[in-house]
N, C-alpha and C. Protein backbone atom coordinates (compact mmCIF):
# COMPACT_ATOMS: atom_id res chain seq x y z
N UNK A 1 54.99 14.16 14.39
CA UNK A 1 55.79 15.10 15.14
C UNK A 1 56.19 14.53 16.51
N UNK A 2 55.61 13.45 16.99
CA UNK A 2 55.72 12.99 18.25
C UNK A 2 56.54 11.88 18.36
N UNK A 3 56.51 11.77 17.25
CA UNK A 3 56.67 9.86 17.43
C UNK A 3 58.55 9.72 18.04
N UNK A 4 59.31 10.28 17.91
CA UNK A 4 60.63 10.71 18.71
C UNK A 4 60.53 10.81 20.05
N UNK A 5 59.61 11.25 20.39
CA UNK A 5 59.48 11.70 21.20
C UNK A 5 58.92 10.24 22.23
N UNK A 6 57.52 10.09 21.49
CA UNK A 6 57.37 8.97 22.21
C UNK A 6 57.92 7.54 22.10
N UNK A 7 59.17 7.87 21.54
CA UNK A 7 59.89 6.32 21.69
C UNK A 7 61.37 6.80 22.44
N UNK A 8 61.35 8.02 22.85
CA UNK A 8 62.12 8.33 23.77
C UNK A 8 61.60 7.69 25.15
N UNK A 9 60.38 8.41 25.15
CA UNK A 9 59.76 7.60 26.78
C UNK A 9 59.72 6.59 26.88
N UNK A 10 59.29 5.87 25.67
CA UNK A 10 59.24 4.61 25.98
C UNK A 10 60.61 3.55 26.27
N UNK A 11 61.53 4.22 25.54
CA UNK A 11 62.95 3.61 26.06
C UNK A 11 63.32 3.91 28.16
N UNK A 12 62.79 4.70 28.27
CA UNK A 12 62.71 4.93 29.58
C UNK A 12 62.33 4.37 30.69
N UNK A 13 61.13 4.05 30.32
CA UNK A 13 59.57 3.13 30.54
C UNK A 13 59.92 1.68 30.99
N UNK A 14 59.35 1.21 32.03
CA UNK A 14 59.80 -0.30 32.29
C UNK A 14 58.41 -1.24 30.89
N UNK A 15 57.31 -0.85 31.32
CA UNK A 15 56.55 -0.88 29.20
C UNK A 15 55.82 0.07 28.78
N UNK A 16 55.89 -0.31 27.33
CA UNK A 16 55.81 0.46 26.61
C UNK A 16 54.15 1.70 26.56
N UNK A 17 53.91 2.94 26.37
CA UNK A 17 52.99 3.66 26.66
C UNK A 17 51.43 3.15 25.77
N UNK A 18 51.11 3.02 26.65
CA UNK A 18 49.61 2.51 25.46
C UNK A 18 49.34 3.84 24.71
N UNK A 19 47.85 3.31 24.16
CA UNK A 19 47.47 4.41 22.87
C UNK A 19 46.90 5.50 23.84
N UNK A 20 46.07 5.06 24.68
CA UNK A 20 45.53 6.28 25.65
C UNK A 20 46.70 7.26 26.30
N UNK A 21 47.67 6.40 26.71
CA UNK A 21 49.09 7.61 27.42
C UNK A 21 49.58 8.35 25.81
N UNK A 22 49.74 7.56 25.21
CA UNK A 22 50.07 8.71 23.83
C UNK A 22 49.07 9.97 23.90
N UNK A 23 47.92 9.67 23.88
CA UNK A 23 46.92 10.36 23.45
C UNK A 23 47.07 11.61 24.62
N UNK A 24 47.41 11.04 25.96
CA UNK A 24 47.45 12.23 27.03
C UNK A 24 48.81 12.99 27.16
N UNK A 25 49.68 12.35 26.78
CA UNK A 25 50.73 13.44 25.94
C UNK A 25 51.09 14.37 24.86
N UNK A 26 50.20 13.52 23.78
CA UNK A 26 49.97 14.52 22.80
C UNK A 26 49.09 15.61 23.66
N UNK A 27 47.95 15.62 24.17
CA UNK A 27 47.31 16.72 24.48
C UNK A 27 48.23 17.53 25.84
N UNK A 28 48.72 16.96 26.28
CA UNK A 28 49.59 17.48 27.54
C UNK A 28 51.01 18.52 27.03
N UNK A 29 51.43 17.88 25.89
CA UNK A 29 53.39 18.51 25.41
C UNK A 29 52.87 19.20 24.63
N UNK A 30 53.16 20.85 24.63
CA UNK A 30 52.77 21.91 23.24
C UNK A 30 53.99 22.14 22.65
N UNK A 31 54.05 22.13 21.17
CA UNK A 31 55.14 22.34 20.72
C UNK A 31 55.70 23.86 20.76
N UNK A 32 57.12 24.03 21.21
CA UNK A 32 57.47 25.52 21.48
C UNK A 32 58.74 25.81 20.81
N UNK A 33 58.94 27.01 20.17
CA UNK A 33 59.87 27.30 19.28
C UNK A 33 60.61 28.33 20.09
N UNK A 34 62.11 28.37 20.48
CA UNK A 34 62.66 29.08 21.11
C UNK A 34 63.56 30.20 20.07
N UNK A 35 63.99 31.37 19.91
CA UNK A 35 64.82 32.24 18.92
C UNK A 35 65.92 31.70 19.49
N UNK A 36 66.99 32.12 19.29
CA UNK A 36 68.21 31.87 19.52
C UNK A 36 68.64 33.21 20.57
N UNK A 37 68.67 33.01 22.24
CA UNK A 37 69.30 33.84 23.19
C UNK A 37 67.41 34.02 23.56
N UNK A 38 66.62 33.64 23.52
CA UNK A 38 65.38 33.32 24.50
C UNK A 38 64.95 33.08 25.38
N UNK A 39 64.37 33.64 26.22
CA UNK A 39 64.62 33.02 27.57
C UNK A 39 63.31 32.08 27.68
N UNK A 40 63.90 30.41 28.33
CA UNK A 40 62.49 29.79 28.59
C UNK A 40 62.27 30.44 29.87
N UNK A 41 63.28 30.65 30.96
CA UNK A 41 63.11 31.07 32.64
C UNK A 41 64.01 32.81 32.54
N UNK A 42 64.05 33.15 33.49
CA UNK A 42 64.53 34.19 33.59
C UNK A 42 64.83 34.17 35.58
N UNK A 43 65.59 33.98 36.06
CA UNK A 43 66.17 34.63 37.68
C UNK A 43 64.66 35.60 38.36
N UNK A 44 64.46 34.99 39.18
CA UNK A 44 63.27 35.33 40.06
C UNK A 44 62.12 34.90 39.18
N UNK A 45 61.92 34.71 38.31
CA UNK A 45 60.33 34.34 37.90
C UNK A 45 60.46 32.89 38.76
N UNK A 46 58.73 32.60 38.37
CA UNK A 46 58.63 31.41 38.98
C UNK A 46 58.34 30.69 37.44
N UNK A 47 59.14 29.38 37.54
CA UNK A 47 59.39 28.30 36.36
C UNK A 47 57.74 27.64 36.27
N UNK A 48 56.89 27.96 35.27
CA UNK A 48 55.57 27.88 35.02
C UNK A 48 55.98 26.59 33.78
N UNK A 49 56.94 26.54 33.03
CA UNK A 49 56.94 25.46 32.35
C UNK A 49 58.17 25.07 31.73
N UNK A 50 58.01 23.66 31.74
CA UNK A 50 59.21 22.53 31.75
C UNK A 50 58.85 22.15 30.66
N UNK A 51 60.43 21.61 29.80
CA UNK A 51 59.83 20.54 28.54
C UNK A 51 61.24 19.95 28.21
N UNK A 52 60.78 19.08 27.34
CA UNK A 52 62.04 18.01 26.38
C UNK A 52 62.64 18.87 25.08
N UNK A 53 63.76 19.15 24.93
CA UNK A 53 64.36 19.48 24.33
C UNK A 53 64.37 18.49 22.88
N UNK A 54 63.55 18.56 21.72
CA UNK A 54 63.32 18.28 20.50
C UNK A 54 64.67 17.88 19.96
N UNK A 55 65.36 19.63 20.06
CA UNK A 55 66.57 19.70 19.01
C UNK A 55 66.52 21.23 19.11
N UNK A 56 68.03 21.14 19.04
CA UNK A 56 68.97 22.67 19.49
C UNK A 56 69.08 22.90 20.96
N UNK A 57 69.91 23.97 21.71
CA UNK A 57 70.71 23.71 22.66
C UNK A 57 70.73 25.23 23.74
N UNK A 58 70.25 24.82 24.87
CA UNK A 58 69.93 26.01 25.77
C UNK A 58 71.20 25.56 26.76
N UNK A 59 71.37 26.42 27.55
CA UNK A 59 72.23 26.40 28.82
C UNK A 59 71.38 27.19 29.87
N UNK A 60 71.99 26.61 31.31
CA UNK A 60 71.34 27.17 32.35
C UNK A 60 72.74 27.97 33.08
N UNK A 61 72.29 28.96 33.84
CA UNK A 61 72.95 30.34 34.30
C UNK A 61 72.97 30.54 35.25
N UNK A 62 73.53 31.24 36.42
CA UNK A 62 73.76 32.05 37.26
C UNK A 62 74.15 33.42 36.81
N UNK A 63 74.21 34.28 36.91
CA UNK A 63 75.17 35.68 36.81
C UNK A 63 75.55 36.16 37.95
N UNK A 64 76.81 35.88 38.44
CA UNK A 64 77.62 36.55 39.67
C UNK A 64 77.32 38.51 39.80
N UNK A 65 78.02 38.69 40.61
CA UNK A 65 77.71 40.58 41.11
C UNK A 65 78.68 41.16 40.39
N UNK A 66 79.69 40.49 39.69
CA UNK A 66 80.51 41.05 38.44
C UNK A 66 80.16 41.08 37.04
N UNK A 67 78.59 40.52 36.87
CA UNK A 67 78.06 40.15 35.68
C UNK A 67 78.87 39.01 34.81
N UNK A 68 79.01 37.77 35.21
CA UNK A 68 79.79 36.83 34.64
C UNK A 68 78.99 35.39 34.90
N UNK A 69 78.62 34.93 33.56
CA UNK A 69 77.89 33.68 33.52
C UNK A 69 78.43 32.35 34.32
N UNK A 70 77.92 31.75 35.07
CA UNK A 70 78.08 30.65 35.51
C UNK A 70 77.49 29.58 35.08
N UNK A 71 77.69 28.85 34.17
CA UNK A 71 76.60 27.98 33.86
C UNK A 71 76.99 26.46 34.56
N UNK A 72 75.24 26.59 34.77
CA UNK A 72 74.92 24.84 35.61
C UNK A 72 75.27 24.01 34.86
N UNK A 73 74.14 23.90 33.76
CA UNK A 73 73.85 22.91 32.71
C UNK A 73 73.90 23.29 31.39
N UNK A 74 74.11 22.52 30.27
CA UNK A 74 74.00 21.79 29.10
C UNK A 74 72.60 21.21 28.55
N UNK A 75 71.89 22.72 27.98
CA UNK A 75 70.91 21.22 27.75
C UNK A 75 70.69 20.95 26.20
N UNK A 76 71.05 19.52 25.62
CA UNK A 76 70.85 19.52 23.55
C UNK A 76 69.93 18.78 24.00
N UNK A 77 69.47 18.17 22.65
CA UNK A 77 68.76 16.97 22.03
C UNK A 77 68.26 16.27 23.01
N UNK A 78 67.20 15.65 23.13
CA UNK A 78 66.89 14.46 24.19
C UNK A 78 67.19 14.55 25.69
N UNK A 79 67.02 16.29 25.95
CA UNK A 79 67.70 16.47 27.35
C UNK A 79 65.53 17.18 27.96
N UNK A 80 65.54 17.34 29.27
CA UNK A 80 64.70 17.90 29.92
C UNK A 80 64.85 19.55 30.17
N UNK A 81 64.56 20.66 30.39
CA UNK A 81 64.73 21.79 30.55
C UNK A 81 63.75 22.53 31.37
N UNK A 82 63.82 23.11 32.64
CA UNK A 82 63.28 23.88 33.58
C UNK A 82 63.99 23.95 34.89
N UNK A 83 63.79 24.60 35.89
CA UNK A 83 64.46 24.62 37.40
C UNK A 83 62.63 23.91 37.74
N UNK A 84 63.23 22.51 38.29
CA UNK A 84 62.39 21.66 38.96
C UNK A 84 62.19 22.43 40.66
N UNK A 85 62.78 22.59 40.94
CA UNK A 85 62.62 23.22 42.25
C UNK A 85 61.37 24.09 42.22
N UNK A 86 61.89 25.51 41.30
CA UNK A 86 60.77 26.83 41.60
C UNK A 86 59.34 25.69 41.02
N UNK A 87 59.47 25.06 39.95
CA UNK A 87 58.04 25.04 39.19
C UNK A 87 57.24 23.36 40.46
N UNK A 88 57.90 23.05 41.43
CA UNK A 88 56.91 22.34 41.90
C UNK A 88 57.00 23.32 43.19
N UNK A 89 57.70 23.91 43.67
CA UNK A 89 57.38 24.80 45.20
C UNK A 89 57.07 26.09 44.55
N UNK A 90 56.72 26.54 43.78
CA UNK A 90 56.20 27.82 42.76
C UNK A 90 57.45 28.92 43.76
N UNK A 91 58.14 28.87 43.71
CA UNK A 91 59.44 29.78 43.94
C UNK A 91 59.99 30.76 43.17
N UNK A 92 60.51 31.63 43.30
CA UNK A 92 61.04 32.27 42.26
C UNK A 92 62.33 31.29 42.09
N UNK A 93 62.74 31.62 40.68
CA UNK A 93 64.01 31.01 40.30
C UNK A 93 65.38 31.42 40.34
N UNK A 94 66.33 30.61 40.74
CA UNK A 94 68.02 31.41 41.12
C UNK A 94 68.88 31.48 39.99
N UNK A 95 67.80 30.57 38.54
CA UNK A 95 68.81 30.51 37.12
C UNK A 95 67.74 31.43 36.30
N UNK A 96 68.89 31.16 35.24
CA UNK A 96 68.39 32.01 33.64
C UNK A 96 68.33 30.36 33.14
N UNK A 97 67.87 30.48 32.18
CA UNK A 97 67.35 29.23 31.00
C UNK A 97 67.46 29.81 29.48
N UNK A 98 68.13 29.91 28.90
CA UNK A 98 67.74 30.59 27.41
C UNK A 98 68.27 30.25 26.40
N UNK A 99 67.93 29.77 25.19
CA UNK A 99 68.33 29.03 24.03
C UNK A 99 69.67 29.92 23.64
N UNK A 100 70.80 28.64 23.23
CA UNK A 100 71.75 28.85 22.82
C UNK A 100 72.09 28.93 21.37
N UNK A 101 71.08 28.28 20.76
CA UNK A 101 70.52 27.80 19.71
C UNK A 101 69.20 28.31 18.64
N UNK A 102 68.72 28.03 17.80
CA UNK A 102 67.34 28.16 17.74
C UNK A 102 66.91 26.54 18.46
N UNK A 103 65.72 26.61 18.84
CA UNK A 103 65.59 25.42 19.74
C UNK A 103 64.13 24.88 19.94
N UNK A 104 63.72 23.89 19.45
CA UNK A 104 62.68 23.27 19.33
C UNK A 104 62.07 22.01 20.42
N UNK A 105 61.15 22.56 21.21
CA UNK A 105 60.83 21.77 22.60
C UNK A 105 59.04 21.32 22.50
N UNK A 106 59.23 20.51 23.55
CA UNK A 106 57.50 20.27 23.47
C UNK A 106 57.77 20.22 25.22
N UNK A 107 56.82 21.61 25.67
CA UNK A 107 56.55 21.77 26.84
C UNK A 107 55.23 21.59 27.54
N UNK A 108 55.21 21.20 29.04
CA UNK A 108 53.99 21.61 29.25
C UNK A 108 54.18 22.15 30.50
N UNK A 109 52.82 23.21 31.23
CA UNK A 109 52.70 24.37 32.07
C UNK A 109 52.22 23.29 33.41
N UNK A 110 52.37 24.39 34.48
CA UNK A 110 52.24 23.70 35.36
C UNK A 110 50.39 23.33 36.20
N UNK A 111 50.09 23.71 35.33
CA UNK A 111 48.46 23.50 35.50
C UNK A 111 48.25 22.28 34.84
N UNK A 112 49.07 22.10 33.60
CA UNK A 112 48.48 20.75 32.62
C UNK A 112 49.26 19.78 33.81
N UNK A 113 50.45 20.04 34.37
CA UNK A 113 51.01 18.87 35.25
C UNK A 113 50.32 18.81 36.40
N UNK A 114 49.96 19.55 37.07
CA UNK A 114 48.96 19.46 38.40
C UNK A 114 47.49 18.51 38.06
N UNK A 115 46.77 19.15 36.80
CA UNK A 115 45.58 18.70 36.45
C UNK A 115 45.64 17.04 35.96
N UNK A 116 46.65 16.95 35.20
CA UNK A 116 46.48 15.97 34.18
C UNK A 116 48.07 14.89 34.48
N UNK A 117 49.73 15.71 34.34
CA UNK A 117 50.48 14.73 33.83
C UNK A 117 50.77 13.80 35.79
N UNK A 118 50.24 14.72 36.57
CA UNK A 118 51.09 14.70 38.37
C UNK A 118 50.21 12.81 38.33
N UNK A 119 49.11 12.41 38.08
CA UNK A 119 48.21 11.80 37.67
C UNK A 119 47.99 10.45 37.06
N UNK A 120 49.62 10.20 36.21
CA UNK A 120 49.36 9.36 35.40
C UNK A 120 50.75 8.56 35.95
N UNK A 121 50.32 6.95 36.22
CA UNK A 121 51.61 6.17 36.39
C UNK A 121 52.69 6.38 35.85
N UNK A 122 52.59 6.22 34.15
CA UNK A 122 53.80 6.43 33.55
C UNK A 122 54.61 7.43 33.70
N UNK A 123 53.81 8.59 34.06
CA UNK A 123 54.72 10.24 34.01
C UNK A 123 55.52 10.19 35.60
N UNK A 124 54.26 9.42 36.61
CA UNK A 124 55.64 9.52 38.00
C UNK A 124 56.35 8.48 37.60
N UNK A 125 56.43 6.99 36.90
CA UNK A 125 57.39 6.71 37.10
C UNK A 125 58.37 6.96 35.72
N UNK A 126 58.20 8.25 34.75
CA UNK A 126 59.11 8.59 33.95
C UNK A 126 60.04 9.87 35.06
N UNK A 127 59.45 10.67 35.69
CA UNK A 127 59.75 10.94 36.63
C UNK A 127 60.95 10.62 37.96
N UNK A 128 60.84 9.46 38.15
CA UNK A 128 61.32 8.75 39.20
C UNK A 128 63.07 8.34 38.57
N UNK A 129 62.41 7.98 37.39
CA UNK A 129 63.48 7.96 36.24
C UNK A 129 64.73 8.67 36.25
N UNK A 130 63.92 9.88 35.60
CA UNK A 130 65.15 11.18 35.08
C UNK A 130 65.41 11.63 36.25
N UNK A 131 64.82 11.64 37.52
CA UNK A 131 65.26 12.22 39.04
C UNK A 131 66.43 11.34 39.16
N UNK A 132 66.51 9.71 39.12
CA UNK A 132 67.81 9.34 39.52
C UNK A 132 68.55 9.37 38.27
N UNK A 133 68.47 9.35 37.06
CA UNK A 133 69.92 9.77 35.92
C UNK A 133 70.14 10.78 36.32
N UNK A 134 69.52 12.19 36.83
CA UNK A 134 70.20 13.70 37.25
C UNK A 134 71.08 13.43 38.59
N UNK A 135 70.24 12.76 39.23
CA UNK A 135 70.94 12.70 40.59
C UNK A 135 72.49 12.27 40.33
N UNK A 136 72.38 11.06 39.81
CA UNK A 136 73.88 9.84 39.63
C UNK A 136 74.43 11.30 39.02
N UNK A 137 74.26 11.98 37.58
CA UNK A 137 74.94 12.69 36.93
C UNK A 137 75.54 13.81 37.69
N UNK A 138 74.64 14.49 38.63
CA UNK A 138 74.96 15.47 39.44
C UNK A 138 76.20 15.36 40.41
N UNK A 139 76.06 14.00 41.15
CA UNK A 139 76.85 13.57 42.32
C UNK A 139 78.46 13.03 40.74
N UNK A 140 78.22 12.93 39.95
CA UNK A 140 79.27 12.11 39.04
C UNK A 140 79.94 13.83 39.01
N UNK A 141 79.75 15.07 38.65
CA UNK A 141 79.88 16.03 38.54
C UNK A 141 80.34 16.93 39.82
N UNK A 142 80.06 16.39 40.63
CA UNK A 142 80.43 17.01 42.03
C UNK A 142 81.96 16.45 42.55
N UNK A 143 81.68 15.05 42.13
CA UNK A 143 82.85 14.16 42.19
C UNK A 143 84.13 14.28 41.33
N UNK A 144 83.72 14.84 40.52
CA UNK A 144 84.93 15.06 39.29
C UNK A 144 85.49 16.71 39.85
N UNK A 145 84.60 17.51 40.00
CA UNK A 145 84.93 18.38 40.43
C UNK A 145 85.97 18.65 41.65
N UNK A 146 85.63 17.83 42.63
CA UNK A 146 86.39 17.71 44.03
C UNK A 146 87.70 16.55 43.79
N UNK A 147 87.60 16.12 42.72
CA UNK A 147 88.77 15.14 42.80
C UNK A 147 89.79 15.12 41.63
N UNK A 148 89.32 15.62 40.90
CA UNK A 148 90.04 15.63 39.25
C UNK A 148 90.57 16.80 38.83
N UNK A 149 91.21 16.37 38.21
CA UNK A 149 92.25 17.97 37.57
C UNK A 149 91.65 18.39 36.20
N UNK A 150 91.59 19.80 35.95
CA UNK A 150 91.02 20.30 34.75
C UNK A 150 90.73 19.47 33.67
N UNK A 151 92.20 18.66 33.36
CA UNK A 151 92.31 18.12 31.99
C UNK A 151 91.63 16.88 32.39
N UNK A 152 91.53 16.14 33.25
CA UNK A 152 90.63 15.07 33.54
C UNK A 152 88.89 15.54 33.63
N UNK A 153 89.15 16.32 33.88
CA UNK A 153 87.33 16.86 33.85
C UNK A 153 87.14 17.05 32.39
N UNK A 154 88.16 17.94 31.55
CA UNK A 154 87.52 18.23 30.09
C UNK A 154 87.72 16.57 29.32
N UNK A 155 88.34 15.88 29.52
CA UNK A 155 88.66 14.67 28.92
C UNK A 155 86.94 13.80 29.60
N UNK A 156 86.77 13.75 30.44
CA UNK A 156 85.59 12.83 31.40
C UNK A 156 84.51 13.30 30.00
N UNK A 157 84.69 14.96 30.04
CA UNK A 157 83.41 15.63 29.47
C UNK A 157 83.09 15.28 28.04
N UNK A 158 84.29 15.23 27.71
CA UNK A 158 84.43 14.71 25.87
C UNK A 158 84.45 13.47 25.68
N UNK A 159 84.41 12.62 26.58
CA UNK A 159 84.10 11.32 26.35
C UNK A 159 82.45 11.41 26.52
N UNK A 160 81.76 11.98 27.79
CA UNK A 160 80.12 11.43 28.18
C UNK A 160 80.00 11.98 27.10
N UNK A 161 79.99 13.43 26.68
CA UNK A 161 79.34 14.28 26.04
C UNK A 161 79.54 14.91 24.83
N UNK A 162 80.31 14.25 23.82
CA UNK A 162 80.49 14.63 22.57
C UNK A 162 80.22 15.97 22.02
N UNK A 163 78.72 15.98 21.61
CA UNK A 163 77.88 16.60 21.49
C UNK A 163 78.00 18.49 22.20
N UNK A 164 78.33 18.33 23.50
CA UNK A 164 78.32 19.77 23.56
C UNK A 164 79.14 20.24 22.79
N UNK A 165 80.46 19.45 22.29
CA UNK A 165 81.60 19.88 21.69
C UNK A 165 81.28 20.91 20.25
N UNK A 166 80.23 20.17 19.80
CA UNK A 166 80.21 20.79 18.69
C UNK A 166 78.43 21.73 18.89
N UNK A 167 77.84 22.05 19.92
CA UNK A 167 76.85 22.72 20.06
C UNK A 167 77.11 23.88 20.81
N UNK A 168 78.48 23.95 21.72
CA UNK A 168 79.09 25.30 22.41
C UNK A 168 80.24 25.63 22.26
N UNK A 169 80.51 27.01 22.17
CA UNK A 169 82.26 27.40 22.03
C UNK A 169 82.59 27.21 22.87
N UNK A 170 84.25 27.32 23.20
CA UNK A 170 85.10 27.00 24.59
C UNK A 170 84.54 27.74 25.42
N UNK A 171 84.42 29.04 25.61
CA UNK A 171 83.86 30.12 26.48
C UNK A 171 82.83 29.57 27.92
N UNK A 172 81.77 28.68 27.13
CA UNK A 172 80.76 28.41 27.39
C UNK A 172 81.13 27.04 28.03
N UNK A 173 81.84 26.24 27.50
CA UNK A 173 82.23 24.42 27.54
C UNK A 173 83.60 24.92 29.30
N UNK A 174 84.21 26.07 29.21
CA UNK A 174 85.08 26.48 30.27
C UNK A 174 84.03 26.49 31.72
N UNK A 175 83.47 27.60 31.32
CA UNK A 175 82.73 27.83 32.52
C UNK A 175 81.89 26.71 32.94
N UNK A 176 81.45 25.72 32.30
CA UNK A 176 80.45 24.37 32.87
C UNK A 176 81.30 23.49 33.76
N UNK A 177 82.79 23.76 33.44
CA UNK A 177 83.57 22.60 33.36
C UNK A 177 84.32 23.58 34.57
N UNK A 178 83.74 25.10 35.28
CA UNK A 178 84.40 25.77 36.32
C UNK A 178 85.67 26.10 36.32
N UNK A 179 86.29 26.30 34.69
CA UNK A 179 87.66 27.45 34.02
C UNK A 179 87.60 28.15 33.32
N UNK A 180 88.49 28.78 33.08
CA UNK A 180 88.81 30.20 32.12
C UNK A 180 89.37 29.58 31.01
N UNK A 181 88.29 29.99 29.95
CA UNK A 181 88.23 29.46 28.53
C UNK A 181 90.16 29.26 28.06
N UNK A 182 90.99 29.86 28.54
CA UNK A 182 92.41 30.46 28.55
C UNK A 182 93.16 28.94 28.86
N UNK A 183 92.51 28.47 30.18
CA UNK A 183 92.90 27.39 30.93
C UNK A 183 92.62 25.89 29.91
N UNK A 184 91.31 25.87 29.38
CA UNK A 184 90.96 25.25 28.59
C UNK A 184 91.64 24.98 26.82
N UNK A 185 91.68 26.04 26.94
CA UNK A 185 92.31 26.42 25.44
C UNK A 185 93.81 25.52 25.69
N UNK A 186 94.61 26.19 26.61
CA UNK A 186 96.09 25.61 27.00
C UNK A 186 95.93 24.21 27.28
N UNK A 187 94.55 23.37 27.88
CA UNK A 187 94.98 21.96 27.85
C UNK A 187 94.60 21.24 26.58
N UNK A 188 93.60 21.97 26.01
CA UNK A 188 93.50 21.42 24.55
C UNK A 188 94.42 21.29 23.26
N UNK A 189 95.69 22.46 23.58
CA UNK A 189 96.79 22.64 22.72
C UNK A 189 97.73 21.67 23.31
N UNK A 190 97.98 21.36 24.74
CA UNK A 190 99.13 20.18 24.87
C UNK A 190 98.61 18.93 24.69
N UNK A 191 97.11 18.97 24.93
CA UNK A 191 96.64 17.78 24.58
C UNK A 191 96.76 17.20 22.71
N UNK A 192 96.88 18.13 21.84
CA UNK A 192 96.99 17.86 20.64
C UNK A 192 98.83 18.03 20.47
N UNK A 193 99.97 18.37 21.19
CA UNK A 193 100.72 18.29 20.61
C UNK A 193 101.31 16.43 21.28
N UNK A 194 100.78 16.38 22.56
CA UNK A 194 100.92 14.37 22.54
C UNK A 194 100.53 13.84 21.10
C-alpha cells in the first residue's frame, strides 16, 4: 500500500529512505478515505492534519459574504493537502478543504509530527522541498495572474496541469484561474474554432 508512496519521496529525496525511515512512515501516514464533498478542514477549525493525496481530487476554498466559492488550490494525485499555516501556528483556518472526488490519502496529525515526523532529517528536508516547489508555483501563479490575459492563464494551466482538466468542471477550473465559467467557456470555443 505504500510502496507509491514511498518512491514518491524518494524521488524527492537527495537519497534514497532507508528501511528504518520507511518503517517511521509507515507508522507515522494513516490511511484516510475521504466521501466525495468531505471536509478534510473546515474555515475556523484549527488544521490538526495534513496528508498526500493517494488518488482522487479535493480543492481548497474561500466563501466570499455572497456565498461564492473562491478556490485557492487544486489538489489530485501526488499533491500534499492541509492549510500549513493554522496546523504549525495551531490557528484557526481561513479555507475549506473537501474532497471533490472520492479521495484516498495517507495523513498524519499533528502530535505524530511534533512527536515523531518534526524529528527526522528526511521529513525536514522533504519539507524544505515541497516549501520551495509551492513557493516557485505560487509566485509562477501570482505572476500569470498580474501579467497575462485569461486565455494565456487557461492555456499556461492546460499545459502544467492536464489533469485538472479532466478531474474538474469549468465552474470550478474558472474560479482557480479567477473567471466566470461564461468567460472561460467563450475562450475555449474561439480557441477550438482556430
Amino acid at each position: 500500500m505504500y510502496d507509491n508512496f514511498i518512491a514518491y519521496i524518494n524521488r524527492q529525496l537527495t537519497k534514497p529512505l532507508t528501511e528504518e525511515e520507511i518503517e517511521i512512515i509507515k507508522s507515522a501516514f494513516t490511511y484516510k478515505k475521504l466521501r466525495k464533498h468531505q471536509y478534510l478542514l473546515q474555515e475556523g477549525e484549527v488544521c490538526k492534519m495534513a496528508g498526500f493525496v493517494i488518488k482522487g481530487a479535493l480543492k481548497q476554498y474561500t466563501i466570499d459574504k455572497a456565498g461564492k466559492e473562491n478556490i485557492i488550490a487544486l489538489l489530485i494525485d501526488n499533491w500534499w493537502a492541509g492549510d500549513r499555516e493554522s496546523f504549525v501556528k495551531d490557528e484557526p483556518s481561513a479555507f475549506y478543504i473537501d474532497a471533490f472526488e472520492e479521495t484516498e490519502m495517507f495523513v498524519f496529525t499533528k502530535n505524530v509530527y511534533n512527536e515523531t515526523l518534526s524529528h527526522q532529517p528526511f521529513f525536514k528536508e522533504l519539507l524544505m522541498i515541497l516549501s520551495e516547489k509551492h513557493t516557485f508555483r505560487l509566485l509562477k501563479r501570482i505572476h500569470a495572474t498580474n501579467t497575462q490575459t485569461a486565455e494565456q492563464r487557461l492555456m499556461e494551466l492546460e499545459n502544467s496541469y492536464p489533469a485538472f482538466f479532466q478531474k474538474f468542471p469549468q465552474h470550478i477550473i474558472a474560479s482557480y484561474l479567477g473567471m466566470t465559467k461564461e468567460t472561460l467557456s467563450r475562450i475555449r470555443a474561439n480557441a477550438a474554432k482556430r
